[in-house]
Protein backbone atom coordinates (compact mmCIF):
# COMPACT_ATOMS: atom_id res chain seq x y z
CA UNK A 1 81.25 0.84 -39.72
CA UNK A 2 79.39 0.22 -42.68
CA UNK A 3 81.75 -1.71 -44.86
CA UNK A 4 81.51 -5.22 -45.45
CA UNK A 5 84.73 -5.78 -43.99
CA UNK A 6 83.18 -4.66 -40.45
CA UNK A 7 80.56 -7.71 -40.94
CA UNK A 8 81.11 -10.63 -38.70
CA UNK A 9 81.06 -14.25 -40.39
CA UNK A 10 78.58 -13.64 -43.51
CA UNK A 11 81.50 -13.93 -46.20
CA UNK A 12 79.06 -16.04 -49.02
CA UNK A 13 76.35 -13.42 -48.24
CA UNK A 14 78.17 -11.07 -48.82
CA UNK A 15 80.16 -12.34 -52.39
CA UNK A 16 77.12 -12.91 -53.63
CA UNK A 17 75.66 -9.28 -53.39
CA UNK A 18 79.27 -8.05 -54.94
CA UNK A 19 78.85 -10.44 -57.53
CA UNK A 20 75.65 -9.04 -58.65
CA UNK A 21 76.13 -5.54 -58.31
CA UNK A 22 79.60 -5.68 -60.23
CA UNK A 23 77.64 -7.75 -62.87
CA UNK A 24 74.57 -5.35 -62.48
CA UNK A 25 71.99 -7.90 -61.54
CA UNK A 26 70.94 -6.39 -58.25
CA UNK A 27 67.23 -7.65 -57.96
CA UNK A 28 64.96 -4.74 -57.52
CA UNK A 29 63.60 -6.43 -54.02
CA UNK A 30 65.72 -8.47 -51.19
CA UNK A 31 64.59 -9.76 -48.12
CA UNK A 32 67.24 -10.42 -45.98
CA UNK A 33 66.59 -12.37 -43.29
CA UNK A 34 67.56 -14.51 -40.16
CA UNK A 35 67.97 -14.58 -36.73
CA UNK A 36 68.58 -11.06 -34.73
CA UNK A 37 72.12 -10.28 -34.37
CA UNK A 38 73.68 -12.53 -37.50
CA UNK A 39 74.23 -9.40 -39.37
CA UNK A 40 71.63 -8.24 -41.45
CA UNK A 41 70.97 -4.79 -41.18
CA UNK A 42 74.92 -3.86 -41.38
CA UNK A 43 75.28 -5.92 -44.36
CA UNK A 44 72.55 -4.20 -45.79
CA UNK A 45 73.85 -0.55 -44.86
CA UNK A 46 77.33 -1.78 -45.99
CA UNK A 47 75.58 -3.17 -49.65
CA UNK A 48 74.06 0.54 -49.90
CA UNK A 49 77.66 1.73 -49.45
CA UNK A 50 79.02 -0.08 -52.30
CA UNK A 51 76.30 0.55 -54.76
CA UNK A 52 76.16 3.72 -54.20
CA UNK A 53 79.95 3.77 -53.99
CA UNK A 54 81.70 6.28 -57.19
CA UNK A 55 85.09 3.98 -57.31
CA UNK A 56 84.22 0.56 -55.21
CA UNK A 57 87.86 -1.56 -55.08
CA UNK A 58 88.42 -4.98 -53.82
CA UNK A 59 85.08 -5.79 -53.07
CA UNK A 60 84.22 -3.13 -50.62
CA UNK A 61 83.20 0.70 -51.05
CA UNK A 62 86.70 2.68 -51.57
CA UNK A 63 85.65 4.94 -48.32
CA UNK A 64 87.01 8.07 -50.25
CA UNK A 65 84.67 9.53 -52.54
CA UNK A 66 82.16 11.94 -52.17
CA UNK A 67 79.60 9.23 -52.14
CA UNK A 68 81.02 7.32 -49.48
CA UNK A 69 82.05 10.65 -47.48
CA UNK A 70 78.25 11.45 -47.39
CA UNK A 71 77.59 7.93 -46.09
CA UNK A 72 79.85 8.42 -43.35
CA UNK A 73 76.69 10.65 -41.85
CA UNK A 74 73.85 8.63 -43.35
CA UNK A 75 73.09 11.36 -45.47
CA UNK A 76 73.49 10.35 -49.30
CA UNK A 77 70.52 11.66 -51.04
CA UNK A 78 70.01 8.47 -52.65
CA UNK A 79 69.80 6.45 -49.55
CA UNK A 80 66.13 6.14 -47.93
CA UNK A 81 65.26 4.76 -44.63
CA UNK A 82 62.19 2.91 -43.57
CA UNK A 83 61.60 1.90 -39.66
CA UNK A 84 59.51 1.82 -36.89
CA UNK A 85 58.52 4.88 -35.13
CA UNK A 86 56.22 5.82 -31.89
CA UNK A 87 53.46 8.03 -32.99
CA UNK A 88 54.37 11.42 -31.24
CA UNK A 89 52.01 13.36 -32.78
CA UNK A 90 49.50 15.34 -31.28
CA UNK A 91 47.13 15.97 -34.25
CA UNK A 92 44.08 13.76 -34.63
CA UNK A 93 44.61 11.80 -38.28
CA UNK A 94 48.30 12.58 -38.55
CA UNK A 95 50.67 10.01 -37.59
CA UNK A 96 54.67 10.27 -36.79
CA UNK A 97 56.65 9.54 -39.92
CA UNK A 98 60.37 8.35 -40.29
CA UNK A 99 61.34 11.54 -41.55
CA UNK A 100 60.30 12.95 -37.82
CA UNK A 101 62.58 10.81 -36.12
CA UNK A 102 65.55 10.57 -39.00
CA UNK A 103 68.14 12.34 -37.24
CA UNK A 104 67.62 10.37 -34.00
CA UNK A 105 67.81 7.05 -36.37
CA UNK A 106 71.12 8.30 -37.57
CA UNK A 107 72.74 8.76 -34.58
CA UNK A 108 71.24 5.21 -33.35
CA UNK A 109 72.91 3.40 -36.03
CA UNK A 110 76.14 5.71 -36.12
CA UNK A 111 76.45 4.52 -32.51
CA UNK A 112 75.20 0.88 -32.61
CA UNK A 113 77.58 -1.43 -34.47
CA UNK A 114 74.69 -4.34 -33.87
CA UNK A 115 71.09 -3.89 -32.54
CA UNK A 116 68.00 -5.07 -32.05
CA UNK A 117 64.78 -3.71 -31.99
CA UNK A 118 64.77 -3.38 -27.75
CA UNK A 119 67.77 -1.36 -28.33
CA UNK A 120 65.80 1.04 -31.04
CA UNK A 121 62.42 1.16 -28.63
CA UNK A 122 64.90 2.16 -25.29
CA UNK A 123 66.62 5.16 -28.11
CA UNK A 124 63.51 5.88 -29.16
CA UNK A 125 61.87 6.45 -25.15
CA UNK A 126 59.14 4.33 -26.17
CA UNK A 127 58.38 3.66 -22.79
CA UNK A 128 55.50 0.97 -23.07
CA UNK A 129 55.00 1.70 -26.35
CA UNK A 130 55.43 -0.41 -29.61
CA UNK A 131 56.69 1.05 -32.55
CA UNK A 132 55.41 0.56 -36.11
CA UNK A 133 55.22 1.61 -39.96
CA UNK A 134 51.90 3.73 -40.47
CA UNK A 135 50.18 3.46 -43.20
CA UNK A 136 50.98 7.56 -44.09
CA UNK A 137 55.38 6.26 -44.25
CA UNK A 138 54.34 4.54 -48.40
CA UNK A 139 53.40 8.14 -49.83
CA UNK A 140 56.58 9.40 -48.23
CA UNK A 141 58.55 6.89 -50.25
CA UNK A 142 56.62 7.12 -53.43
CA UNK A 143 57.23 11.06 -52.99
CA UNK A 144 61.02 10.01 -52.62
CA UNK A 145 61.16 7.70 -55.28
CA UNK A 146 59.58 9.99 -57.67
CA UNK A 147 62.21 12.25 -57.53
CA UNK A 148 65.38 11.94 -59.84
CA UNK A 149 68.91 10.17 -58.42
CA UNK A 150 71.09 13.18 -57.40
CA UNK A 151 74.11 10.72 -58.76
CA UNK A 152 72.78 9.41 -61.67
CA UNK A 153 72.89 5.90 -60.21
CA UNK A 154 70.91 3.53 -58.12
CA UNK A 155 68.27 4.76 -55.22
CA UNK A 156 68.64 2.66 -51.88
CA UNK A 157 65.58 1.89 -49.76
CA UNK A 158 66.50 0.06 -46.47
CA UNK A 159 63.34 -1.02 -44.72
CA UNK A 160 64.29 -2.19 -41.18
CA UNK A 161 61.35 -4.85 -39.36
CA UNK A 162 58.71 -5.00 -42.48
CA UNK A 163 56.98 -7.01 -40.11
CA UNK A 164 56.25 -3.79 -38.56
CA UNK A 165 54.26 -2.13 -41.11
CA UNK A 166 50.30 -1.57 -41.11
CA UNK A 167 48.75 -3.24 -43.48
CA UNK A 168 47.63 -0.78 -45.29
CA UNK A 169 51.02 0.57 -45.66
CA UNK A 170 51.65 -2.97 -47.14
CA UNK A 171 49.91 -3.27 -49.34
CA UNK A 172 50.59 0.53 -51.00
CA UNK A 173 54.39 -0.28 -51.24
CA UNK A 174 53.57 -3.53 -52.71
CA UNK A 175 52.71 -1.54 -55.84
CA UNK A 176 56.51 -0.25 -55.52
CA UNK A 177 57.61 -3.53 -55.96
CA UNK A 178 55.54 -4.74 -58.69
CA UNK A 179 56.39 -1.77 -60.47
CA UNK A 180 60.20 -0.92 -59.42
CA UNK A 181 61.63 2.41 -61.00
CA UNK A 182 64.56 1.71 -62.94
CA UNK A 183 67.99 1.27 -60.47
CA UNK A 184 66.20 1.58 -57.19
CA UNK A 185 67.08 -0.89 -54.81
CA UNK A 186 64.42 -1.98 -51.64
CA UNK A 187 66.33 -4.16 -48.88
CA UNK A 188 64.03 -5.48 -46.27
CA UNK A 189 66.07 -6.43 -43.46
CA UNK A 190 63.79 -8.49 -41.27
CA UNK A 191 64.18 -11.02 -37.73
CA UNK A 192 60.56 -12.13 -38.46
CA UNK A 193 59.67 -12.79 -42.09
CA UNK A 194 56.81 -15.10 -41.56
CA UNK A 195 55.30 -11.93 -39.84
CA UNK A 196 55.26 -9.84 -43.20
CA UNK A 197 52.22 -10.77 -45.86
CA UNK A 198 52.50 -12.95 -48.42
CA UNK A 199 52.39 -11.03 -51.37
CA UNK A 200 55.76 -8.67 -50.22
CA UNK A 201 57.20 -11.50 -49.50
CA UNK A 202 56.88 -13.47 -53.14
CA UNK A 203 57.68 -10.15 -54.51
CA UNK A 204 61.48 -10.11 -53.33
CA UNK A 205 64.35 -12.30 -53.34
CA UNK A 206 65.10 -13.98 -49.89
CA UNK A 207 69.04 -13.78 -49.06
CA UNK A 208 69.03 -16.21 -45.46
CA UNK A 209 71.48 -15.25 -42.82
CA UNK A 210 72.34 -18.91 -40.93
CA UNK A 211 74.40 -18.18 -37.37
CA UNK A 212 77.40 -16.74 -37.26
CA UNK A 213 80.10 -19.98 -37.03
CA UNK A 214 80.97 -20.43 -33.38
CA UNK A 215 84.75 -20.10 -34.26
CA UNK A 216 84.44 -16.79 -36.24
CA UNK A 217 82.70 -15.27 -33.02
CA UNK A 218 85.24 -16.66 -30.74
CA UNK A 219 88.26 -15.23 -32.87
CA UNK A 220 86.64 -11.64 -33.46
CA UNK A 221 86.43 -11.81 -29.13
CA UNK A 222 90.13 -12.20 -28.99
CA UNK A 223 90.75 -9.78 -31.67
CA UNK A 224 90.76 -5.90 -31.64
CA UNK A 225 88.14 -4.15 -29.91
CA UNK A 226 87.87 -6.81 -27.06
CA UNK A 227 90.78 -8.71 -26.76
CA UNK A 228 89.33 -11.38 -24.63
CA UNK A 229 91.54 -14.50 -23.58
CA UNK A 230 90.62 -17.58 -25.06
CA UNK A 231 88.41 -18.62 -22.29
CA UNK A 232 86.16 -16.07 -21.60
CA UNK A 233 85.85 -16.16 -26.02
CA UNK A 234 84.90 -19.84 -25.94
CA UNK A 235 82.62 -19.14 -23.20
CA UNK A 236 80.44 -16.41 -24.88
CA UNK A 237 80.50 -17.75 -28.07
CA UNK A 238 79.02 -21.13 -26.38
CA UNK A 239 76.42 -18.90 -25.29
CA UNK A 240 75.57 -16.74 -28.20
CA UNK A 241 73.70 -19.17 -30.34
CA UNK A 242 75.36 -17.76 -33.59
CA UNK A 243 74.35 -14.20 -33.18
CA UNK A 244 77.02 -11.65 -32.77
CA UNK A 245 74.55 -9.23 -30.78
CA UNK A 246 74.01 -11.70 -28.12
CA UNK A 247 77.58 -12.31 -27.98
CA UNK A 248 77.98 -8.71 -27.22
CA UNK A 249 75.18 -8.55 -24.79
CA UNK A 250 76.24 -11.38 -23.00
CA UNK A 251 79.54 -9.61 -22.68
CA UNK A 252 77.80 -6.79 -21.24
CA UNK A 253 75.60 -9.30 -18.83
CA UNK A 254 78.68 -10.55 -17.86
CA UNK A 255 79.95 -6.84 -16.42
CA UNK A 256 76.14 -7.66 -14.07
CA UNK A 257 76.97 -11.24 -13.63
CA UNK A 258 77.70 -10.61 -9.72
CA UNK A 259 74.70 -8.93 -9.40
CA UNK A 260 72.59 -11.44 -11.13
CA UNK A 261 73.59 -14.11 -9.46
CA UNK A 262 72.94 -12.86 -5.98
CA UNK A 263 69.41 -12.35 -6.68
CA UNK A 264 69.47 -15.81 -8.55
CA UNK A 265 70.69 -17.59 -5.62
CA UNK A 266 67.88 -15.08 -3.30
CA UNK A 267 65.27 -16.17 -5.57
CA UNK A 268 65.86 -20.04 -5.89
CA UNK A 269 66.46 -19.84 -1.89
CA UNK A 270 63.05 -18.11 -1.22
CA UNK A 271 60.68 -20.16 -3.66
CA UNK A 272 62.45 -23.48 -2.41
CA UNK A 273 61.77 -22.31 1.19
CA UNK A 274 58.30 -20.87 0.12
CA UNK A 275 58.83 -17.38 1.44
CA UNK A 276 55.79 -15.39 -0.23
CA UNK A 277 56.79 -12.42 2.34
CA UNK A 278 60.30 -12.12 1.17
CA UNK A 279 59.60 -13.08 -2.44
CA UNK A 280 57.12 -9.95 -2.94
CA UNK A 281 59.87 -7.87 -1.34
CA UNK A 282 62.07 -9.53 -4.30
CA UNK A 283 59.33 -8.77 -6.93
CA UNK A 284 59.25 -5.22 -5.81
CA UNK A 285 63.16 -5.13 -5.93
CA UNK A 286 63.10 -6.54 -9.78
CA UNK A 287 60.35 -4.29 -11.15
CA UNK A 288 62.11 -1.39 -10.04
CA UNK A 289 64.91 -2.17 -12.31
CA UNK A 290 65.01 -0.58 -16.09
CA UNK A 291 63.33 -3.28 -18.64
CA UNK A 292 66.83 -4.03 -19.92
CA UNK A 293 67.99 -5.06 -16.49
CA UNK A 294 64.61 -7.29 -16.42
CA UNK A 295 65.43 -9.00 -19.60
CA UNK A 296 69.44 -9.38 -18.92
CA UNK A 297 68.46 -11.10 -15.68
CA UNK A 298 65.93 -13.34 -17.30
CA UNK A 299 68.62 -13.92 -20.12
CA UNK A 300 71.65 -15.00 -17.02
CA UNK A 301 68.67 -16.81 -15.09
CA UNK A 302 68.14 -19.25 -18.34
CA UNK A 303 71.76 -19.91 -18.36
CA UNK A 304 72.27 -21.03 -15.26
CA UNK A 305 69.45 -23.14 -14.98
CA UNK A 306 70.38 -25.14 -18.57
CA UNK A 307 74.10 -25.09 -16.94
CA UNK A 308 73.16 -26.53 -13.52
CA UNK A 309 70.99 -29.06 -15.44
CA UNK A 310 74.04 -30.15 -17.07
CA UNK A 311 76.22 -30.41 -13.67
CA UNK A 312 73.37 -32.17 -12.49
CA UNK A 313 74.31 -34.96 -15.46
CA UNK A 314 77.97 -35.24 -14.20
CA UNK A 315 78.76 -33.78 -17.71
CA UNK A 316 80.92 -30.41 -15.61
CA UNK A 317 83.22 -30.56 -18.64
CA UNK A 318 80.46 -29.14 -20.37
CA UNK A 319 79.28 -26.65 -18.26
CA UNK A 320 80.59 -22.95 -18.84
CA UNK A 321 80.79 -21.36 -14.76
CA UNK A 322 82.39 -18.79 -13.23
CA UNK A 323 83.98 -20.23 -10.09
CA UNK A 324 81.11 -18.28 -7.63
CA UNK A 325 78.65 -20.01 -10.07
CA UNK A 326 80.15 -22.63 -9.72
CA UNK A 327 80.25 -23.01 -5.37
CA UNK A 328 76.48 -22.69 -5.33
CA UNK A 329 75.70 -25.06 -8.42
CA UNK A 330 77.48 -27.89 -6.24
CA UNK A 331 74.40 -27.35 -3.59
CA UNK A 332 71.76 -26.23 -6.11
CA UNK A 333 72.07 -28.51 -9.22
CA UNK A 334 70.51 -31.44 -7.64
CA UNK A 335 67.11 -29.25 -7.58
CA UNK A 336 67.12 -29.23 -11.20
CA UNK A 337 66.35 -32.39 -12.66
CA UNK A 338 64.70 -34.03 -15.44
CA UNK A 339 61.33 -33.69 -14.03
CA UNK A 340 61.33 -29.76 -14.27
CA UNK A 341 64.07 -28.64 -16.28
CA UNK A 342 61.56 -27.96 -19.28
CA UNK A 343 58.87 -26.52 -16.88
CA UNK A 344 61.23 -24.02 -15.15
CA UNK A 345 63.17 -23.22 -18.76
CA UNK A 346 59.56 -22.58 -20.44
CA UNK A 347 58.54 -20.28 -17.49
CA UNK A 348 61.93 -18.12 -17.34
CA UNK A 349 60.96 -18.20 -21.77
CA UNK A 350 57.79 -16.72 -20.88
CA UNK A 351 58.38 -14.40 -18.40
CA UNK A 352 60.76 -12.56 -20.72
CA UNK A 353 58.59 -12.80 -23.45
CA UNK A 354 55.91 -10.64 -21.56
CA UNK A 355 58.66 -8.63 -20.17
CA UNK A 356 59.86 -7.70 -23.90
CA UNK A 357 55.91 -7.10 -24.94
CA UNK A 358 55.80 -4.52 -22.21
CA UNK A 359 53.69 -6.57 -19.48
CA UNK A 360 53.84 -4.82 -15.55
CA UNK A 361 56.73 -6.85 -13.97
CA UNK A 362 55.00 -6.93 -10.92
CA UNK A 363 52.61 -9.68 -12.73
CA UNK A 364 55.28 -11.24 -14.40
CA UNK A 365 57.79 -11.25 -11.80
CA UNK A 366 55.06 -12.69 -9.09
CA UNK A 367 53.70 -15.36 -11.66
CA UNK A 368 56.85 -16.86 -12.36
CA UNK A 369 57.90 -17.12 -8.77
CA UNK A 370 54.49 -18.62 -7.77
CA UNK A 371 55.11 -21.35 -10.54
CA UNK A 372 58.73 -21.52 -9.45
CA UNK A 373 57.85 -23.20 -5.77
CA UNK A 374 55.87 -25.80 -7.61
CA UNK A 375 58.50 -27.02 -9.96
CA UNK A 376 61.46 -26.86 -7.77
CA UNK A 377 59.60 -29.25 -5.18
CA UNK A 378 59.55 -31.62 -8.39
């Protein structure tokens, strides 16, 4: 991993940051940025490759030299990392710093081909804890970027989510990039750039990420690694929205899909039927699963709701089933309808997005379902 060639469907991205570093206009600053999963952070990690690269060929890092040997273990001298972290420490006034959790970020992205930032909180056993950039991570890179390139070249600083970072720490990098050193390099690789203040932002130069082309995520399905048929391809890339980690992960939902739908066929029974006894049995059930089980579910759940909206339309040629989905759409579509299609779809929204911001399932779980019995008498 780490090459450009292992990045799925960002080819003008990515001939565009070869273009510059062969003609050695790198900007000092980039933000890229996009949707999760389109490809960000390994373009970036693959862009440190080739500048840092001694003998790049073809428009990728050669993969031989000592350069690219160190990068192999994410440990080229010349290659900083910047990320969110859970404060660990014990020690009133001192906070955790990258460095504290660098090995365990190394194996995370020597093991992760694409990821998100649930993925880095669940490595991380944040628990219900959010991770962030203190303010005390900017002297650490000034410290770093003070001292001299150990290759004579450029000095890489990925920072992963600069959304994340206190303010504070903000605003004492921003002096970094007013002021670059000669041949250092920042990438910010961010999902949420409206999130990150104003004056980082004008500061940099925004590379965009659009979705990754529905046919370029079906064709890397059938190809090596997965070797999908054609179907099940077409299928997930339907569902992936242009972002190669949620192609994955519905991959992986799919391995649950069973599962899932039993308790989305016990769940749509009870509310219908107005069961509160059985439904907090079902609550307690849910919130015993692991948060990544919760928001899987949640993820399946808005499927099949769009997809039995759509059956409900007559339109099954454009509804993506399995044939068990299928047998109990024929008897549940009818229940969703025009009237509550948006209601139930911005509920199942919500409920994940408290889910994701660490919010007791029980709550969650029980809210939704109480709002559930309302729509679906609709």
């Amino acid at each position: 991993m780490m090459f450009f060639r292992d990045v799925v469907g960002q080819e003008e991205v990515i001939s565009k940051l070869v273009a510059d570093a062969d003609k050695g206009t790198v900007p000092h600053a980039l933000l890229f940025r996009g949707r999760e999963g389109t490809g960000k952070m390994q373009t970036a990690l693959a862009f440190a490759r080739y500048l840092l690269c001694n003998h790049p060929e073809n428009g990728d890092a050669c993969g031989r030299c000592p350069s690219c040997v160190k990068m192999n273990k994410l440990i080229h001298p010349d290659l900083h990392f910047v990320f969110p972290v859970i404060n660990r420490s014990k020690t009133s006034g001192k906070k955790t710093l990258c460095d504290d959790e660098m090995g365990r970020w190394r194996e995370f992205l020597l093991t992760h081909d694409y990821f998100g930032y649930d993925e880095w909180l669940e490595a991380l056993d944040a628990d219900n804890k959010q991770a962030m950039i203190y303010t005390e991570e900017s002297e650490a890179v000034i410290h770093k970027l003070q001292l001299t390139s150990s290759q004579g070249g450029y000095k890489v600083v990925i920072l992963w989510k600069p959304e994340k970072m206190h303010i504070t720490c903000a605003n004492k990098l921003l002096k970094l990039l007013e002021e670059p050193a000669p041949q250092t390099v920042f990438i910010l690789v961010s999902d949420n750039p409206e999130q990150i203040i104003d004056t980082i932002v004008s500061r940099t130069q925004s590379v965009v990420f659009l979705p990754v082309p529905y046919e370029e995520i079906s064709r890397k399905l059938q190809g090596k690694g997965y070797m999908l048929d054609a179907r099940q391809a077409i299928e997930l890339a339907h569902l992936s929205d242009g972002s190669w980690l949620k192609a994955l992960q519905t991959m992986r939902i799919d391995e649950n899909s069973q599962e899932f739908l039993n308790i989305f066929i016990q769940m749509m029974r009870l509310a219908y039927g107005r069961k509160l006894k059985e439904l907090f049995s079902l609550v307690k059930e849910i919130s015993e699963k692991g948060r990544e089980w919760q928001k899987n579910f949640l993820t399946y759940s808005q499927r099949l709701v769009r997809e039995n909206f759509i059956n409900n339309l007559n339109c099954p040629e454009l509804t993506y089933m399995t044939p068990e989905e299928r047998a109990f759409s024929s008897k549940f579509s009818p229940f969703v309808n025009e009237r509550n299609i948006e209601g139930i779809s911005f509920e199942l929204s919500e409920c994940q997005k408290h889910i994701e911001q660490n919010v007791n399932p029980k709550m969650v779980f029980m809210d939704f379902f109480l709002k559930l019995i309302m729509l679906l008498k609709q």
